[in-house]
C-alpha atoms as a PDB file:
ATOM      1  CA  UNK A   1      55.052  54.764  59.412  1.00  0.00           C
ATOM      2  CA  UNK A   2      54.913  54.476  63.332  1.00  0.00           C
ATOM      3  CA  UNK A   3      57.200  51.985  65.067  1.00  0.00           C
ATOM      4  CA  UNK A   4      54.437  49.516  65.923  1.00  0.00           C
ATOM      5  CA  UNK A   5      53.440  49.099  62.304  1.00  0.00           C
ATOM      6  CA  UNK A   6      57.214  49.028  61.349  1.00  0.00           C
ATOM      7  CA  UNK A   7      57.629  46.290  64.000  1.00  0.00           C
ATOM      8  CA  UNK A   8      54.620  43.872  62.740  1.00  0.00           C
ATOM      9  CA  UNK A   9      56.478  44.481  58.854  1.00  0.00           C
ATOM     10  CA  UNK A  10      60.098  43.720  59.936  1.00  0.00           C
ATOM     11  CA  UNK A  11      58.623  40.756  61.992  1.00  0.00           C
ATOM     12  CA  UNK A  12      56.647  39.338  59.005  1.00  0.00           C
ATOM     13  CA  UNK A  13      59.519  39.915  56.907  1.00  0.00           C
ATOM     14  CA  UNK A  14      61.547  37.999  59.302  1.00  0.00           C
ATOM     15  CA  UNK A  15      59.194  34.898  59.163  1.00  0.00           C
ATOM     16  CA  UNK A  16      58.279  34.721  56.222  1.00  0.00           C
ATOM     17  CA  UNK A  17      62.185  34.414  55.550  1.00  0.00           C
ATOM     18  CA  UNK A  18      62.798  31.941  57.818  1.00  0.00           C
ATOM     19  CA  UNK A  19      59.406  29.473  56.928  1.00  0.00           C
ATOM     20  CA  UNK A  20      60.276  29.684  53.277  1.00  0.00           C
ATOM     21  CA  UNK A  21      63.612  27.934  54.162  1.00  0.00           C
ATOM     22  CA  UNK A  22      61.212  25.234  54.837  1.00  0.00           C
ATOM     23  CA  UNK A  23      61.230  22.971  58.016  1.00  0.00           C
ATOM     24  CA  UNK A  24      62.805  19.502  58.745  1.00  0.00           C
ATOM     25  CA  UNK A  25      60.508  16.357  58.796  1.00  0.00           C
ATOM     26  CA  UNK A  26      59.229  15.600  62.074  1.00  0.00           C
ATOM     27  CA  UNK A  27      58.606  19.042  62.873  1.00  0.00           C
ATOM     28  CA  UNK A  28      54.999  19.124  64.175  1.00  0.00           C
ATOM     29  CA  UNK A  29      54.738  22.148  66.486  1.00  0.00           C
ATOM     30  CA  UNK A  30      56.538  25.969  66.352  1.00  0.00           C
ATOM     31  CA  UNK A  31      57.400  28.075  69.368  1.00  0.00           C
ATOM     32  CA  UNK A  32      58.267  31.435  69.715  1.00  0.00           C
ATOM     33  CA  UNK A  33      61.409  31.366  72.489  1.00  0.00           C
ATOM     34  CA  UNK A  34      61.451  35.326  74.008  1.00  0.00           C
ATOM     35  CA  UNK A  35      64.523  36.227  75.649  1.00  0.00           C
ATOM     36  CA  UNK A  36      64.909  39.654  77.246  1.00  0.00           C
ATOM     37  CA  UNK A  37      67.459  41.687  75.653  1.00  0.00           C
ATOM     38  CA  UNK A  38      69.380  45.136  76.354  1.00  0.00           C
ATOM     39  CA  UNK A  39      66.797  47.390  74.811  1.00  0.00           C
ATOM     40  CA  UNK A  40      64.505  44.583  73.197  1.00  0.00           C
ATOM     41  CA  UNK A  41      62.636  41.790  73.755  1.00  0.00           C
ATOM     42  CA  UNK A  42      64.163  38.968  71.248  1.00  0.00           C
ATOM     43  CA  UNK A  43      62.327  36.616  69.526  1.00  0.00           C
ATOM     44  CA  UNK A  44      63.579  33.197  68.273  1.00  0.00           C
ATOM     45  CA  UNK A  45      61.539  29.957  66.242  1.00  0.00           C
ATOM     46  CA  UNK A  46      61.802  26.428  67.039  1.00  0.00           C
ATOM     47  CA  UNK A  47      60.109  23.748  65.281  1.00  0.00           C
ATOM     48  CA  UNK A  48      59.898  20.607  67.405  1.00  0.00           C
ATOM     49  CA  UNK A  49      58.998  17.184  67.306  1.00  0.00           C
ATOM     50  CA  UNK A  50      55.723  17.122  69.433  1.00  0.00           C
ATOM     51  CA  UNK A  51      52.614  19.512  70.524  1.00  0.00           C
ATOM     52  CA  UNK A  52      51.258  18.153  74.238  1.00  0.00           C
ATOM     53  CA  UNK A  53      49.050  20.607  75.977  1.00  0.00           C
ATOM     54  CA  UNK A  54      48.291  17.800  78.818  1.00  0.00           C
ATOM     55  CA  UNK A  55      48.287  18.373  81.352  1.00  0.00           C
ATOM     56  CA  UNK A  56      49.976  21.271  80.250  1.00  0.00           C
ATOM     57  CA  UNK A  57      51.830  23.077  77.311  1.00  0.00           C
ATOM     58  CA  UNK A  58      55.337  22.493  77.229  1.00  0.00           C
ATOM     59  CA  UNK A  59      57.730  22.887  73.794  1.00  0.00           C
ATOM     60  CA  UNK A  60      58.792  19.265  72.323  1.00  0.00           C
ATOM     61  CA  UNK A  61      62.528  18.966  71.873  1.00  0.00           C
ATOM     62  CA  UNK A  62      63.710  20.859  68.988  1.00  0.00           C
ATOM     63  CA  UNK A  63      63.942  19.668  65.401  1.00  0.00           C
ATOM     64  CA  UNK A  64      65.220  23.251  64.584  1.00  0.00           C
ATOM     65  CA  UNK A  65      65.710  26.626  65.467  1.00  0.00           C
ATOM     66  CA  UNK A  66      66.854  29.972  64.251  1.00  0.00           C
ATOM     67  CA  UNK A  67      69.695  30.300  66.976  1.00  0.00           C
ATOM     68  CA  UNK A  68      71.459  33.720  66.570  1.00  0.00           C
ATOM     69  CA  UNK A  69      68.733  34.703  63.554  1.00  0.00           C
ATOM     70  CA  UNK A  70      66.468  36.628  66.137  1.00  0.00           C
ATOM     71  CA  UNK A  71      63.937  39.378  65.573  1.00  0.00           C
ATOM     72  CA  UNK A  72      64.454  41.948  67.838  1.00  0.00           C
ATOM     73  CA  UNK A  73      60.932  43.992  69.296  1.00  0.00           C
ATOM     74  CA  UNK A  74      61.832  47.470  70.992  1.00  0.00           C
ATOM     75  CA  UNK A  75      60.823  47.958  74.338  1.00  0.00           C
ATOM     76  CA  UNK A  76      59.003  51.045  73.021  1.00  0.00           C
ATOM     77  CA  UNK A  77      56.729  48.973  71.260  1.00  0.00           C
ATOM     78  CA  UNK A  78      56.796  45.590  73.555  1.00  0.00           C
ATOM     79  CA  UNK A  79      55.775  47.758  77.004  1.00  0.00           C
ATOM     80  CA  UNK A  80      57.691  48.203  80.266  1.00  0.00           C
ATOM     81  CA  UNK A  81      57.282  45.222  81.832  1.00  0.00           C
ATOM     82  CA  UNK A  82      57.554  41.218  80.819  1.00  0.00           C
ATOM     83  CA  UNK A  83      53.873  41.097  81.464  1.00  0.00           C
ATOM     84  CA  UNK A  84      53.385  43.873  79.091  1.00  0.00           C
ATOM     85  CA  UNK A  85      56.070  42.499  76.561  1.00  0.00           C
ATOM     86  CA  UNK A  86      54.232  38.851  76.602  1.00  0.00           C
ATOM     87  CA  UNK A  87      51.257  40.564  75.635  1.00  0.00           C
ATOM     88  CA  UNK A  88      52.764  42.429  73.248  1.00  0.00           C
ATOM     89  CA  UNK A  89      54.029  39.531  71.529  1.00  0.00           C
ATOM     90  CA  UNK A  90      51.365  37.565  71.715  1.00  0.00           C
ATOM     91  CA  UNK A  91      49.308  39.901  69.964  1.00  0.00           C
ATOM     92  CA  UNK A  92      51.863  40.149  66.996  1.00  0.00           C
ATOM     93  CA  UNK A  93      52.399  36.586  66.735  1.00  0.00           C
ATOM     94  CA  UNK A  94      49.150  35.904  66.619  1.00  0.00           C
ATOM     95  CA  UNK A  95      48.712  38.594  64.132  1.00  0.00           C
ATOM     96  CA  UNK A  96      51.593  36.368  61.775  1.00  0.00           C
ATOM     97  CA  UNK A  97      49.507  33.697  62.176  1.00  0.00           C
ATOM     98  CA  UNK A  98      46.252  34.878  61.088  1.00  0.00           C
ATOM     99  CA  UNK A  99      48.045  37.354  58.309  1.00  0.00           C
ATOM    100  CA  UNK A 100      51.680  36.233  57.363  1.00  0.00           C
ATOM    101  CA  UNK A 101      52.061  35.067  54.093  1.00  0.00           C
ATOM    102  CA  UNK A 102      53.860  31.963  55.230  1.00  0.00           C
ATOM    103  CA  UNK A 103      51.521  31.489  58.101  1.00  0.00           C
ATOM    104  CA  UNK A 104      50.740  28.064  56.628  1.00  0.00           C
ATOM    105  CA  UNK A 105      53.543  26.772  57.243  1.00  0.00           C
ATOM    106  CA  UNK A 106      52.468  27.262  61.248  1.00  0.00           C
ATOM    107  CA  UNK A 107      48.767  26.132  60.762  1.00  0.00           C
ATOM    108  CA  UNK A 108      49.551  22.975  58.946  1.00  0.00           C
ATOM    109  CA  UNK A 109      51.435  22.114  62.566  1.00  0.00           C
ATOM    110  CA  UNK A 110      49.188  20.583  65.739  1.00  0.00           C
ATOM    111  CA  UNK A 111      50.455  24.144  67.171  1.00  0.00           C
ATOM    112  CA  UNK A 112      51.753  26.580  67.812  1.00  0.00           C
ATOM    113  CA  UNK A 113      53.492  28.129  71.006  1.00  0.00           C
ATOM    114  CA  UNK A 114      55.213  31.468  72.671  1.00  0.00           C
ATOM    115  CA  UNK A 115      56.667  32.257  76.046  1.00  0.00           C
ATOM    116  CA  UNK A 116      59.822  32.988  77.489  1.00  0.00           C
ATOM    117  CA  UNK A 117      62.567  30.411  78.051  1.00  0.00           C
ATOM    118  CA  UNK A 118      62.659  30.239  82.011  1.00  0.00           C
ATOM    119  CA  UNK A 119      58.811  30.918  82.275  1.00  0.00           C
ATOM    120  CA  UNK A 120      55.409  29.775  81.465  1.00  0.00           C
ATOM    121  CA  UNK A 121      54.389  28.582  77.903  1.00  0.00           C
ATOM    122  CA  UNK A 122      51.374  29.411  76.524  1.00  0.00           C
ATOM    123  CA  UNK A 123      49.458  27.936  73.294  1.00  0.00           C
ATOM    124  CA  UNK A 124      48.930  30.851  70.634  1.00  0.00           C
ATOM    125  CA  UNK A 125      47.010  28.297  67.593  1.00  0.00           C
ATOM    126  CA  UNK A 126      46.089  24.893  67.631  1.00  0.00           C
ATOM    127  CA  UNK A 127      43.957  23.405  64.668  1.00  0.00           C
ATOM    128  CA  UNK A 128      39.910  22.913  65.442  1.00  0.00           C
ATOM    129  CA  UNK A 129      38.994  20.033  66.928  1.00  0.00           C
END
């Protein structure tokens, strides 16, 4: 198995395991926090209490989070650069959402975002108007 397609497993493994734990009422959007690490880019779920894309996206304030209970992507598979490792990320998120078998959990939200905690956020899934 090549890292890529070992990545997308251990990253569906990892949330599936944390959206089975269920999520606390008043959660009504999910964002994936990315936080550059040593050799990784690490990835972290919130839940939070709203989903405003007006004027533009910005995360709600938390109504949970998986702190310290990060999936880690290698660089090797995320790119070279944070442009490259948002893409990257995207694209498997994204892939979760369409495929994970807990996705539901996500697209019974109004949303769902990703982008790195001192930059731009950016909306991955919203339901169809």
């Amino acid at each position: 198995m090549d890292l890529l397609t070992s990545t997308r497993n251990g990253l569906f493994a990892w949330a599936d395991r944390v959206l089975e734990q269920g999520v606390p009422h008043g959660t009504v959007g999910f964002h994936f926090n990315l936080y550059e690490g040593i050799d990784s880019v690490h990835v972290q779920l919130t839940g939070t209490d709203s989903f405003v894309t007006e004027p533009e996206y910005w995360p709600g304030d938390e109504t949970f989070t998986t702190g310290e209970d990060i999936f880690e992507v290698p660089f090797a598979v995320a790119g070279d650069t944070w442009q490259d490792w948002l893409m990257s990320l995207k694209a498997l998120v994204s892939s979760y959402i369409t495929d994970g078998d807990k996705s539901a959990v996500l697209t019974k939200s109004h949303g769902v975002g990703i982008g790195f905690v001192d930059g731009d956020m950016y909306v991955l899934w919203q339901p169809s108007a």
